[in-house]
Protein backbone atom coordinates (compact mmCIF):
# COMPACT_ATOMS: atom_id res chain seq x y z
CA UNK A 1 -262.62 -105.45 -181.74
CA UNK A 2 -259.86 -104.98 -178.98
CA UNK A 3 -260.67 -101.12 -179.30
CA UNK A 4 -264.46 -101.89 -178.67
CA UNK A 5 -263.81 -104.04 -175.67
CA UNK A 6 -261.35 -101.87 -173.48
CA UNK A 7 -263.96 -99.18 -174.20
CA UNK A 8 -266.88 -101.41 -172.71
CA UNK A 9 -265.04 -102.09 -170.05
CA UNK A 10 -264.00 -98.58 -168.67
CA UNK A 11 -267.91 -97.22 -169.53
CA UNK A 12 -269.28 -99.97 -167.22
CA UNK A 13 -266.58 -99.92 -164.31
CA UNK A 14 -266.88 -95.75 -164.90
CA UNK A 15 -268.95 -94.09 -161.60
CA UNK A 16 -270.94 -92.16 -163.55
CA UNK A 17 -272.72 -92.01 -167.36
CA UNK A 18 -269.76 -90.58 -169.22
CA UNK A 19 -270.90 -86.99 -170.99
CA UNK A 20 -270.78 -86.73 -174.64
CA UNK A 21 -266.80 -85.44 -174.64
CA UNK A 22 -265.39 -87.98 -171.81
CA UNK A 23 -267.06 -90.94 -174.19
CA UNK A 24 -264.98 -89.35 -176.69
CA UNK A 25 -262.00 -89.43 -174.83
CA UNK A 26 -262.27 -93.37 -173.39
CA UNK A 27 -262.47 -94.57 -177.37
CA UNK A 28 -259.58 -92.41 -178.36
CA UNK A 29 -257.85 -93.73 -175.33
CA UNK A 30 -259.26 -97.33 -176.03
CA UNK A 31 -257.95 -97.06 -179.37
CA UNK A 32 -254.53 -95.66 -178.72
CA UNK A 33 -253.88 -98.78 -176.00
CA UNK A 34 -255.07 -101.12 -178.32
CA UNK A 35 -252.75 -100.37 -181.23
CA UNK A 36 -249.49 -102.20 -181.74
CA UNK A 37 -247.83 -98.75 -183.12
CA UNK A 38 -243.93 -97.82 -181.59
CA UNK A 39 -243.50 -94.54 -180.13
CA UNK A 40 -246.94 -93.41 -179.51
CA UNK A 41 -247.72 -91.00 -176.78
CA UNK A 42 -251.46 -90.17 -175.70
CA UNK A 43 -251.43 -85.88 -173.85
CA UNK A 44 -253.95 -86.28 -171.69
CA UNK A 45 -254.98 -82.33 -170.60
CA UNK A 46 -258.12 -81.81 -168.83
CA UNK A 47 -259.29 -78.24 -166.84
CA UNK A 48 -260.14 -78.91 -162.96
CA UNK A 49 -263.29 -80.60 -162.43
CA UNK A 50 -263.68 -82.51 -166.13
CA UNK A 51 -263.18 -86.02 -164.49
CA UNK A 52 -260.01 -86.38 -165.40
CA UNK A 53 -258.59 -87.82 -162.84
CA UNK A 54 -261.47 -90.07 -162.89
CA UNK A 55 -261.30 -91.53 -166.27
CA UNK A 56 -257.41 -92.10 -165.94
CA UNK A 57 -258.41 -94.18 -162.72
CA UNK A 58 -261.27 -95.90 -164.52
CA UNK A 59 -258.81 -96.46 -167.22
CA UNK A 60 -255.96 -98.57 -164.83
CA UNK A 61 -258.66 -100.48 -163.24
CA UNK A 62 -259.72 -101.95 -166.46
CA UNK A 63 -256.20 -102.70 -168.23
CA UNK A 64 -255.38 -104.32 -164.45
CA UNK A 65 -258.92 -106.22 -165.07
CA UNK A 66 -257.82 -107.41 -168.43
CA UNK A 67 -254.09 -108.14 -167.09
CA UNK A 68 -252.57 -105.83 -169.41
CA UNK A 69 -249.13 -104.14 -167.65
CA UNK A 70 -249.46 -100.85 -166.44
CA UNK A 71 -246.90 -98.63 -164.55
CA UNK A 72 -248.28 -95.41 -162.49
CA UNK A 73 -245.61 -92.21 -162.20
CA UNK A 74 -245.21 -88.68 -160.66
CA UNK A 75 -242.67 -86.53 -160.58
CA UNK A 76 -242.86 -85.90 -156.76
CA UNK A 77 -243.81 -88.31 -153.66
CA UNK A 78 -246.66 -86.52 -152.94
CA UNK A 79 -248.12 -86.36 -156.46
CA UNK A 80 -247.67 -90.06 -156.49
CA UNK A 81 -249.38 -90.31 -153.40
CA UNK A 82 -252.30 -88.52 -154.32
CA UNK A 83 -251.67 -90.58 -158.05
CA UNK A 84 -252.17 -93.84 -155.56
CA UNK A 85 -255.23 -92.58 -153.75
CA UNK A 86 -257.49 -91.81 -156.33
CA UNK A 87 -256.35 -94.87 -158.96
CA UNK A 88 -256.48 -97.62 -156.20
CA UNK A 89 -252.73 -98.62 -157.15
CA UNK A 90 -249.14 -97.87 -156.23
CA UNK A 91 -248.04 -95.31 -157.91
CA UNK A 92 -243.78 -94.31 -158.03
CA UNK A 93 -241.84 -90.88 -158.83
CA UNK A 94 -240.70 -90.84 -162.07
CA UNK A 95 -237.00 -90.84 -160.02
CA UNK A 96 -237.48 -94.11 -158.66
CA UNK A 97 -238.63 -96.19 -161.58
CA UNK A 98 -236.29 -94.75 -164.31
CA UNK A 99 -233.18 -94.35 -162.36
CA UNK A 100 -230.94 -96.68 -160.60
CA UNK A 101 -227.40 -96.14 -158.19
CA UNK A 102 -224.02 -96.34 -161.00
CA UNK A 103 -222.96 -98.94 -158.84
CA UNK A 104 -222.46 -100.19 -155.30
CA UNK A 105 -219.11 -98.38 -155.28
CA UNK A 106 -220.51 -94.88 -156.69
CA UNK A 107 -223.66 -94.39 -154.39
CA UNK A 108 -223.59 -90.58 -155.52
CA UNK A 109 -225.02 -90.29 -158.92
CA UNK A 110 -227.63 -92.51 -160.92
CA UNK A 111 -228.10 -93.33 -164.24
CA UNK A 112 -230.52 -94.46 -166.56
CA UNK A 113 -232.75 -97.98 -165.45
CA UNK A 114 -232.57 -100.41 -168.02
CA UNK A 115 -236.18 -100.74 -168.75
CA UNK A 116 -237.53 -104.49 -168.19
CA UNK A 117 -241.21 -103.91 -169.35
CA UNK A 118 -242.11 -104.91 -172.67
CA UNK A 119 -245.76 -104.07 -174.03
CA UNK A 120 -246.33 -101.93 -171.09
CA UNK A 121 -248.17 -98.35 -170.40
CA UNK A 122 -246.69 -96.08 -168.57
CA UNK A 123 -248.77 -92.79 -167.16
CA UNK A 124 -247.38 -90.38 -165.20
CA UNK A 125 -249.77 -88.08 -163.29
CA UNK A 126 -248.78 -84.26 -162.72
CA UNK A 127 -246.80 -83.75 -166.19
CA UNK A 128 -246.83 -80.29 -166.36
CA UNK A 129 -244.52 -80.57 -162.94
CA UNK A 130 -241.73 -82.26 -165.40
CA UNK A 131 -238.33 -80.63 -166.86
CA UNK A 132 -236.63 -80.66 -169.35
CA UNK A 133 -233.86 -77.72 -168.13
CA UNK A 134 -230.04 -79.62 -168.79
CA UNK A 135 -228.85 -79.39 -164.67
CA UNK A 136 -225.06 -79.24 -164.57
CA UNK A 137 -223.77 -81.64 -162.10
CA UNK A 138 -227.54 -83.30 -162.03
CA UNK A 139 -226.63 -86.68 -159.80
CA UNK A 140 -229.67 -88.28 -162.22
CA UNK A 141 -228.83 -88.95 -165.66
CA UNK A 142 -228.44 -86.61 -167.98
CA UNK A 143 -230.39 -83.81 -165.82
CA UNK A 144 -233.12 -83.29 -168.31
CA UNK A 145 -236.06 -85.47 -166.89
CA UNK A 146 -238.10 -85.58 -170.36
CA UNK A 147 -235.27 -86.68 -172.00
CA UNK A 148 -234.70 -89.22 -169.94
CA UNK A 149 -238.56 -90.20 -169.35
CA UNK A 150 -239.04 -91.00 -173.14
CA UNK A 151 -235.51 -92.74 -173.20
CA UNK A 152 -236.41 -95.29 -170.62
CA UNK A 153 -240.24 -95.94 -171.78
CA UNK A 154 -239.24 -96.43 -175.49
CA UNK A 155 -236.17 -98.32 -175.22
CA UNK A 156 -238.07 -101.53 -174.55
CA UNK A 157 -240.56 -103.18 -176.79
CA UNK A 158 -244.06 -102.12 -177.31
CA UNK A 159 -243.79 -99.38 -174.73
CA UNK A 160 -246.23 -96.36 -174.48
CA UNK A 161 -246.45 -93.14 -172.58
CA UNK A 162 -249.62 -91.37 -171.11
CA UNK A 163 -248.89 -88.04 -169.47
CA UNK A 164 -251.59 -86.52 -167.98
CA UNK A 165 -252.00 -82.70 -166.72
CA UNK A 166 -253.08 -79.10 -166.84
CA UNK A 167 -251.06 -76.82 -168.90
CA UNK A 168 -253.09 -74.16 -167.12
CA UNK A 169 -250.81 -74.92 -163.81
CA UNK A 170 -247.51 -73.15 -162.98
CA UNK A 171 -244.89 -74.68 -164.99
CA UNK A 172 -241.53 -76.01 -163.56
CA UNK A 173 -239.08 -73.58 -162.43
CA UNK A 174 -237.41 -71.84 -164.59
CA UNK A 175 -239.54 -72.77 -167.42
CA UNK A 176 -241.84 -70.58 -169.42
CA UNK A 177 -244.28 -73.54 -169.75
CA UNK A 178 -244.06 -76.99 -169.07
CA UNK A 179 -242.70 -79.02 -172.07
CA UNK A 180 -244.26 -83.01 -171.25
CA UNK A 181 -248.13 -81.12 -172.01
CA UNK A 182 -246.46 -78.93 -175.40
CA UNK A 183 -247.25 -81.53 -178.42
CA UNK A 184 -244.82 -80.21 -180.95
CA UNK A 185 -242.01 -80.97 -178.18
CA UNK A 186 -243.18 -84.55 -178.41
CA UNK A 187 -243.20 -84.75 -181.60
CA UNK A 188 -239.31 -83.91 -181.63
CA UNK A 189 -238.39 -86.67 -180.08
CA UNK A 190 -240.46 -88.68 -183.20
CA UNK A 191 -242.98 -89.47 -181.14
CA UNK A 192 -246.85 -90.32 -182.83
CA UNK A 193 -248.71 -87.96 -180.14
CA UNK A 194 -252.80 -88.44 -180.09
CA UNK A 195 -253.71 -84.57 -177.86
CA UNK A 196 -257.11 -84.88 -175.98
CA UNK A 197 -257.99 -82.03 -174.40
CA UNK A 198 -261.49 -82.15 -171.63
CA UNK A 199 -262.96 -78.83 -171.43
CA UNK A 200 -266.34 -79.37 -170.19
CA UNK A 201 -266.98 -79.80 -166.74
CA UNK A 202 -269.14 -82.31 -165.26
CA UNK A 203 -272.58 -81.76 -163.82
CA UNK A 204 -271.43 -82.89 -160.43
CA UNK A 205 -269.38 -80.68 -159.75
CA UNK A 206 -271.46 -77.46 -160.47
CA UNK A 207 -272.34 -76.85 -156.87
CA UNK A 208 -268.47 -76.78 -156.27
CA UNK A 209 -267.40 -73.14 -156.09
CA UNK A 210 -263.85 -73.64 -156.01
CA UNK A 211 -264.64 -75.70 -159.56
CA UNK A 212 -266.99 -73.00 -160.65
CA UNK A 213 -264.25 -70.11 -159.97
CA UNK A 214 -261.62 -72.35 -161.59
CA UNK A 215 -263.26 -72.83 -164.74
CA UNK A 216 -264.13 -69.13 -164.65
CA UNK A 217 -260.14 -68.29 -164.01
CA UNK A 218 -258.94 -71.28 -166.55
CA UNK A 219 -261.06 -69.97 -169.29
CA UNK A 220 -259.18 -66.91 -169.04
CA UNK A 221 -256.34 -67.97 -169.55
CA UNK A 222 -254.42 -67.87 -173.09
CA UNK A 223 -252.24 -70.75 -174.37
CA UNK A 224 -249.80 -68.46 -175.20
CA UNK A 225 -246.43 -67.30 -173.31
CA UNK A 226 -245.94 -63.63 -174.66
CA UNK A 227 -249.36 -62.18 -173.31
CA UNK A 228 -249.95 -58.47 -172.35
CA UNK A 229 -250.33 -57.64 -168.18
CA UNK A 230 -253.18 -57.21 -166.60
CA UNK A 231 -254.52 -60.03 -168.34
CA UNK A 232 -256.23 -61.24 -165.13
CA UNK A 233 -257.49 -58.33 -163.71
CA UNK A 234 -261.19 -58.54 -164.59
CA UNK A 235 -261.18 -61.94 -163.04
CA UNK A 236 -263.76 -61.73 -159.55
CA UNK A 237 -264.41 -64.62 -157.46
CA UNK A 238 -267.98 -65.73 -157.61
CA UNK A 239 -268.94 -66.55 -153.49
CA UNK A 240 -272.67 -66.48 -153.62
CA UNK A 241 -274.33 -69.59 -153.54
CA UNK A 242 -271.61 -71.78 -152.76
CA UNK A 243 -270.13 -72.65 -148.75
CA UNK A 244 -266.36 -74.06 -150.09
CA UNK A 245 -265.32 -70.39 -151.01
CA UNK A 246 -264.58 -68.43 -147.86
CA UNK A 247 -263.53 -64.44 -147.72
CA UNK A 248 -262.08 -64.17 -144.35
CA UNK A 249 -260.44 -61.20 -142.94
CA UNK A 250 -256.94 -61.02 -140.93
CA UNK A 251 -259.03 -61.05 -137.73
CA UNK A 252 -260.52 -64.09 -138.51
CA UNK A 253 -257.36 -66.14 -139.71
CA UNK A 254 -255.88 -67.40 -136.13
CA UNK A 255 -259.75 -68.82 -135.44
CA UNK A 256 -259.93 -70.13 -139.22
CA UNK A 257 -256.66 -71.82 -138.86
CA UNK A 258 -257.00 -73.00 -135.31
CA UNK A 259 -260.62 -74.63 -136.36
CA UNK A 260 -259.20 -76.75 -139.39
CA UNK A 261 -256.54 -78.05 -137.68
CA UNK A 262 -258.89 -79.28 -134.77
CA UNK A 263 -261.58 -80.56 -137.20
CA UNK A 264 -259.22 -82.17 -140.14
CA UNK A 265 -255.54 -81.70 -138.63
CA UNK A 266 -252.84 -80.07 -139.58
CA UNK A 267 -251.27 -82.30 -142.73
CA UNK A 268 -255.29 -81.49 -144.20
CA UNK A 269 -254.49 -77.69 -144.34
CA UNK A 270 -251.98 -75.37 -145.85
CA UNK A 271 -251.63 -71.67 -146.41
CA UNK A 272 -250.31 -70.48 -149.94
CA UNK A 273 -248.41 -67.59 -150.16
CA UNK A 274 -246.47 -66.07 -153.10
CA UNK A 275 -243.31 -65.38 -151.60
CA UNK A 276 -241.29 -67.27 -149.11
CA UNK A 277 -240.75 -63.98 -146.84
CA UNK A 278 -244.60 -63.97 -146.53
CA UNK A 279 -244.89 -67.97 -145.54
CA UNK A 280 -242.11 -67.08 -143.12
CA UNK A 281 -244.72 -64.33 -141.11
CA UNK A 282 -247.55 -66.81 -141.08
CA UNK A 283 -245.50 -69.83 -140.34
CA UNK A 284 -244.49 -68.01 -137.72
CA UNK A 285 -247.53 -66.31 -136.66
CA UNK A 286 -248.89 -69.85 -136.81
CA UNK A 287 -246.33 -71.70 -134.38
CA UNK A 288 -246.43 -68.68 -131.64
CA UNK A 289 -250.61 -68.18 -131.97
CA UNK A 290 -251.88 -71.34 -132.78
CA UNK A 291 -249.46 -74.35 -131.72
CA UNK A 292 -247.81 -72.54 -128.89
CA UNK A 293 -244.38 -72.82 -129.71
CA UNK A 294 -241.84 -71.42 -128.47
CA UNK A 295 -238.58 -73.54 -129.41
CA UNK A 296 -237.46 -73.23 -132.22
CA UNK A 297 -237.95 -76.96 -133.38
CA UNK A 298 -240.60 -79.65 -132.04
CA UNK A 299 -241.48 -82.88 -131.73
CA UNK A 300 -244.11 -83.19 -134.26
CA UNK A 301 -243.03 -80.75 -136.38
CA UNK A 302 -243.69 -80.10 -139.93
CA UNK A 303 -241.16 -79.47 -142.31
CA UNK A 304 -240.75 -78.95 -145.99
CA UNK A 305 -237.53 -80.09 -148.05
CA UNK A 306 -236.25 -76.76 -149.64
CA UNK A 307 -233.11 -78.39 -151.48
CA UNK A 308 -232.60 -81.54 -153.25
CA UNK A 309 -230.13 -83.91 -150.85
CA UNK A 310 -229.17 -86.62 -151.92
CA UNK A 311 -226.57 -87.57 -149.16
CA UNK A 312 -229.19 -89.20 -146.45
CA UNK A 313 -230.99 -91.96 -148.25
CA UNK A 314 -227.46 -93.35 -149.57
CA UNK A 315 -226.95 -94.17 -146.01
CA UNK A 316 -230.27 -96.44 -145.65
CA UNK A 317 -229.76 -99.66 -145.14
CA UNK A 318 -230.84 -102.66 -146.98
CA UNK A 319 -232.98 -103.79 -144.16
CA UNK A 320 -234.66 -100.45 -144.19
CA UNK A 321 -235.07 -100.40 -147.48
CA UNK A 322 -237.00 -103.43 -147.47
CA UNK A 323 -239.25 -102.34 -144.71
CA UNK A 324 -241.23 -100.21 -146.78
CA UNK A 325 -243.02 -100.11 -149.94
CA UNK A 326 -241.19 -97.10 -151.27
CA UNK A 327 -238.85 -95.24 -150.30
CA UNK A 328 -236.79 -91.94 -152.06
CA UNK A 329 -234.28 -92.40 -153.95
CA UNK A 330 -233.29 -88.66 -152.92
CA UNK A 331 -234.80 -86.18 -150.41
CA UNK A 332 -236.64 -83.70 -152.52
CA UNK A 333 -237.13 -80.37 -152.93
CA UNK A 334 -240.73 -80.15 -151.65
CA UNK A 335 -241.09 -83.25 -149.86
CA UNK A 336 -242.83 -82.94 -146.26
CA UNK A 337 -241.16 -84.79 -142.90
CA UNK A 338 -242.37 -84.92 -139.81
CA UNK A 339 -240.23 -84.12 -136.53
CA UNK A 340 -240.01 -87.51 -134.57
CA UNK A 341 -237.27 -87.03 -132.33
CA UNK A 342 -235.05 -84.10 -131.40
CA UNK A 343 -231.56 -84.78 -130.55
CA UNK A 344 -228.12 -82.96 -130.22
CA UNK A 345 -227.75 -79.25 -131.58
CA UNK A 346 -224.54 -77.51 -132.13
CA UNK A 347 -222.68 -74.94 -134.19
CA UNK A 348 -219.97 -75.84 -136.69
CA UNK A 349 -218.23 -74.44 -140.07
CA UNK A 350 -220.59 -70.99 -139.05
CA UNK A 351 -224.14 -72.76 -138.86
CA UNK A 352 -226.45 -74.22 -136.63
CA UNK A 353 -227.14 -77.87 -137.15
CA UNK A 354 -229.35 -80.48 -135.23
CA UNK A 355 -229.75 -83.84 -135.30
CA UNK A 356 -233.44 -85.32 -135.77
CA UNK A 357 -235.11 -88.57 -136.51
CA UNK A 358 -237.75 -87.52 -139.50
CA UNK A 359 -240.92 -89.49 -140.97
CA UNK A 360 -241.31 -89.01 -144.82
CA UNK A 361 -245.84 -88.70 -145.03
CA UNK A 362 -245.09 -89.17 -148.56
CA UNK A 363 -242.93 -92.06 -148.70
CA UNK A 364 -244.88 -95.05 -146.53
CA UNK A 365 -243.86 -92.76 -142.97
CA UNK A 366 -240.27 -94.14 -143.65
CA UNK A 367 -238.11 -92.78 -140.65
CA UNK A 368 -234.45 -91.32 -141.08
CA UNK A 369 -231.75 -90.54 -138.45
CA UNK A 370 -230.68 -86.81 -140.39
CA UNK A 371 -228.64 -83.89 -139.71
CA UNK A 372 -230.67 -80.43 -140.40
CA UNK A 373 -229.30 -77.37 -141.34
CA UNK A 374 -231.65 -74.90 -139.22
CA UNK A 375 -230.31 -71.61 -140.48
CA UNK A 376 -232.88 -71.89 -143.74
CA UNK A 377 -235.79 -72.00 -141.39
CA UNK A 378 -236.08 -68.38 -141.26
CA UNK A 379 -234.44 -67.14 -144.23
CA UNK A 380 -236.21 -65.33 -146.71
CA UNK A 381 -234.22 -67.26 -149.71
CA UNK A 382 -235.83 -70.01 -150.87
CA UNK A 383 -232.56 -72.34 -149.46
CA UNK A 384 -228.86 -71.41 -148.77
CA UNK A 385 -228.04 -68.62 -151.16
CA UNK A 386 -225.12 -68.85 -153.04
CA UNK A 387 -222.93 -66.93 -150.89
CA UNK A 388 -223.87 -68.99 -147.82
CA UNK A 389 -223.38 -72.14 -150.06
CA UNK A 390 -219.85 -71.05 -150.82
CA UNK A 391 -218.54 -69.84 -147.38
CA UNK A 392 -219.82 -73.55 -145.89
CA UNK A 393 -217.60 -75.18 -148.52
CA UNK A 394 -214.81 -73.01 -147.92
CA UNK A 395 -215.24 -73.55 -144.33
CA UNK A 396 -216.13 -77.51 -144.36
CA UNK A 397 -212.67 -77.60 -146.82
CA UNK A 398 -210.30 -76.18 -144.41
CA UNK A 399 -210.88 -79.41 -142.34
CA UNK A 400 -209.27 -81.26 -145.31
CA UNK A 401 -206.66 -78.84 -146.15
CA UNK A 402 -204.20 -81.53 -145.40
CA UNK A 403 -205.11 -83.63 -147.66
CA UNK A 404 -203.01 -83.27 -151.20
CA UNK A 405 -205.38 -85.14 -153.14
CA UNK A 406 -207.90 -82.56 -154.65
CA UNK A 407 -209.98 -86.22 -155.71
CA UNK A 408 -209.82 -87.35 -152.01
CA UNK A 409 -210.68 -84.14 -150.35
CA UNK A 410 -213.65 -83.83 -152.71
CA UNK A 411 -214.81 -87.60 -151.93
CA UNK A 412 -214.12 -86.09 -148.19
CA UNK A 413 -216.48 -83.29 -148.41
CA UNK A 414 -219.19 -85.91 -149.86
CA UNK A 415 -219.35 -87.61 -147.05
CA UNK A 416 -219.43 -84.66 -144.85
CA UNK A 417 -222.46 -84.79 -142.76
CA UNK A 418 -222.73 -80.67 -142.06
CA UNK A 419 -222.51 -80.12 -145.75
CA UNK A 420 -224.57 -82.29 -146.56
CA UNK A 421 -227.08 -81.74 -144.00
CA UNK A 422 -230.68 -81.00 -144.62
CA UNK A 423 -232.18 -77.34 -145.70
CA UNK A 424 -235.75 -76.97 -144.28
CA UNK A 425 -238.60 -74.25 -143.66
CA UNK A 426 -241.90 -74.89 -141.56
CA UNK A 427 -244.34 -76.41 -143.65
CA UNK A 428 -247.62 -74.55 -142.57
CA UNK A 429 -247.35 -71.90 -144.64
CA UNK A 430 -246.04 -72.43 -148.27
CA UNK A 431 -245.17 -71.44 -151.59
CA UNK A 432 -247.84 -72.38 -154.50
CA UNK A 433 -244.58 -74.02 -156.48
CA UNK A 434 -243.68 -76.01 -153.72
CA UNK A 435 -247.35 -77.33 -153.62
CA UNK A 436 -247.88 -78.40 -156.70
CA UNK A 437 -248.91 -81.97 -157.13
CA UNK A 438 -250.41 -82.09 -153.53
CA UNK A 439 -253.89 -81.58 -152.01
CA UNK A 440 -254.97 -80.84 -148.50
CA UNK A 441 -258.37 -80.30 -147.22
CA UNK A 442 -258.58 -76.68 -146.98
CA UNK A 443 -256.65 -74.00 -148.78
CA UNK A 444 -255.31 -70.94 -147.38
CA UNK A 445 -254.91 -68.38 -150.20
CA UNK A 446 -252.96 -65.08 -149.62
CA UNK A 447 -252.05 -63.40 -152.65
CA UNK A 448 -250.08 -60.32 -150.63
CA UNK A 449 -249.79 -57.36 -152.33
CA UNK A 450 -250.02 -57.61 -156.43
CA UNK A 451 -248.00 -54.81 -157.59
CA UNK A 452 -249.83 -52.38 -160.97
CA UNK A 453 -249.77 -54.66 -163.83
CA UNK A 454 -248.87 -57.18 -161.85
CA UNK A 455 -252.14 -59.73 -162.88
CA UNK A 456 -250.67 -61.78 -166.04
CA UNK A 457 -250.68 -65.20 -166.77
CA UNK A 458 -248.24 -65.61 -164.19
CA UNK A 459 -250.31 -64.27 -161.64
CA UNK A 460 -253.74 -65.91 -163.11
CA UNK A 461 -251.63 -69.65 -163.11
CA UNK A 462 -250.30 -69.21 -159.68
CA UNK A 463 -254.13 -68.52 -158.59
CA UNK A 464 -255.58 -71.23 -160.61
CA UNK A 465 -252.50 -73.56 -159.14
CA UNK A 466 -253.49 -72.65 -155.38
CA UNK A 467 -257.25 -72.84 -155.90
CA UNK A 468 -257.01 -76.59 -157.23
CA UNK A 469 -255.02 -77.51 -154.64
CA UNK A 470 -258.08 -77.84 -152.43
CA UNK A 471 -260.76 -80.55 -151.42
CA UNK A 472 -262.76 -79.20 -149.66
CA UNK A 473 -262.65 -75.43 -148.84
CA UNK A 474 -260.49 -72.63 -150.04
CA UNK A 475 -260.29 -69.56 -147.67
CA UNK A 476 -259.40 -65.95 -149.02
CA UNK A 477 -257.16 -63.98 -147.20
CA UNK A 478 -257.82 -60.21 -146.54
CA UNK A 479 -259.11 -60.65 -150.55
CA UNK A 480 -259.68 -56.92 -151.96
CA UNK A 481 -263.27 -56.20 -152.75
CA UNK A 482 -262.73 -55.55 -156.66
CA UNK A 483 -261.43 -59.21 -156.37
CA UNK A 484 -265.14 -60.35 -155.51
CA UNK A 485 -268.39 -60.54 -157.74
């Protein structure tokens, strides 16, 4: 009876007439919220363009009708901003809900939230974004965010879990595939999983050609890891009779470019690249050409996060923490500020620093006084490389060298504002792994060169990755003509 009524309810607040395999999917989901079962999980996986997103939202806005307790998740800011757009809720990173400081005293690590919610759903959008890799010295439990995920949901009464992604997406770094969308990995933790899988895509979206050409590249795609090369190669983009796929050549690109920004701004468009030393010539190219700049930092800037730092939101204040709806519990790797205010630059311990006020996009525009560390900007490493990492702690050290203590010169350096400061790159031009989870209006796509044997799964997830990562229009960069139908 329960079962019958949560399904009534998502079919009539649902936008459209459900097809024959989404009405499948709201009565297994119907069913799975309505039992009283322990350690249940419903894997939500759906290809681009099968509603997926749709139904999950349809889903939230009937339990919230019918008062039942649900909690939206993401495992970046930006996924749980686009998680908050679409469902109509707030939606948190998985950091902030399941983590909290040690204590007032230790404001450097976190460990696991004691989980107040009893008979309540969790979903978290973006799963195939979540690790599971054990991170020595993580500051956030016990560094293995799955782990930790299913700890917190099912150490209260009556808890579920509903992750929701695309296995066909890149999976985290480091990872051969991403283990929160694998359902024998959930069942090791003796977890009841109910799989759903949407395949077909829905008739609204047929005039779509970056949904046509994603279906075409996702069906492609094995399930498998060990897959032979070249796997990819007799994939072609389809352009004909659709207007949101664009071939443009390198003549073209500074107009492109210049026209999106003008028409949708910058924050609506991004170009993907596959290697940071390419995202460094077209950010570049971009901030010379197109934004006439000729300092190296602006006001107005925008910047992408290329290290996990924890060191800057420890020093908010409670006031400013109450100011906004959410904050970050840490800077992230990937997150996107904004250049407010440009203050005093200098050189110390062998690098150039700068002091900025920054606005977090992602976080409710929340605005921090920071130190950056501007040497990254233009290196071809994806952050400090380990070298670099190790001559500024040798160098930051010999400031405490008088100190006996080994504890007290460590708890020195921690505080240090230069090694701790912030690693950055311009954010025009990108990496696909550092875009996952977000979506702009139009998609610059430049796959550089792809060496012989060079199109595997790899290659044909990093594609499918970038192409979904659009609204509106995708552009193709200098794309080789046995790449087009």
């Amino acid at each position: 009876m329960i079962t019958e009524k949560i399904t009534d309810k998502i079919v009539n607040l649902y936008p459209f007439t459900p097809t024959e395999e989404q009405m499948e999917a709201i009565k297994a989901m119907s069913h799975f919220v309505a039992m009283s079962a322990e350690r249940q999980v419903f894997l939500l996986k759906g290809y681009a363009g099968t509603g997926k997103t749709t139904l999950v939202a349809t889903l939230v806005k009937a339990l919230k009708q019918m008062r039942r307790k649900v909690i939206l998740m993401a495992p970046t800011g930006r996924a749980a901003k686009v998680f908050s757009t679409y469902s109509g809720f707030m939606a948190y990173t998985i950091h902030k809900r399941i983590y909290r400081q040690k204590s007032i005293v230790d404001n450097t690590s976190f460990q696991l939230n004691v989980n107040n919610y009893e008979d309540t759903l969790f979903i978290v959008d973006e799963s195939s974004m979540i690790s599971n890799q054990g991170l020595s010295g993580s500051m956030f439990g016990t560094g293995r965010l799955l782990d930790d995920l299913i700890t917190y949901v099912y150490s209260s009464k009556s808890c579920s879990l509903l992750l929701l992604g695309d296995s066909a997406q890149l999976p985290p770094v480091g990872e051969y595939s991403s283990p929160a969308l694998l359902e024998k990995e959930l069942e090791s933790y003796n977890l009841k999983v109910t799989p759903f899988t949407l395949k077909t895509v829905m008739r609204q979206t047929y005039t779509s050609g970056i949904l046509y050409n994603a279906t075409q590249l996702r069906n492609m795609l094995p399930e498998k890891v060990d897959i032979p090369a070249e796997i990819m190669s007799g994939f072609k983009f389809k352009l004909s009779g659709f207007t949101d796929v664009v071939r443009i050549s390198g003549q073209d690109l500074i107009e492109s470019i210049s026209q999106c920004y003008g028409r949708d701004g910058i924050e609506e468009t991004i170009v993907l690249c596959r290697s940071n030393k390419r995202a460094i010539v077209y950010n570049n190219g971009i901030r010379n050409t197109i934004l006439d700049r000729e300092d190296e930092l602006n006001r107005g800037e925008h910047l992408m996060i290329v290290k996990n730092n924890y060191y800057w939101t420890e020093h908010l204040t409670p006031e400013d923490r109450d100011s906004y709806l959410e904050y970050p519990s840490f800077i992230a790797n990937g997150d996107v500020a904004v250049v407010q205010r440009i203050r005093r630059s200098r050189e110390m311990y062998g690098f150039r620093y700068v002091d900025v006020v920054l606005t977090f996009p992602d976080y409710d525009d929340i605005e921090m006084d920071v130190t950056l560390l501007l040497d990254t900007l233009h290196s071809e490493s994806p952050s400090l490389t380990q070298q670099e990492n190790e001559r500024l702690f040798g160098n930051v050290m010999e400031d405490y060298i008088h100190i006996r203590s080994k504890k007290e010169r460590m708890k020195q350096l921690r505080e240090n504002q230069y090694y701790n400061a912030i690693q950055v790159k311009y954010a025009y031009a990108i990496t696909c792994h550092k875009a996952q989870g977000g979506q702009w209006k139009n998609v610059f796509i430049d796959q550089g060169y792809v060496p012989e044997g060079g199109r595997d799964a790899d290659y044909g997830r990093w594609l499918y990755t970038a192409l979904t990562r659009a609204t509106e229009t995708v552009y193709l960069v200098n794309w080789p003509n046995e790449g087009i139908e």
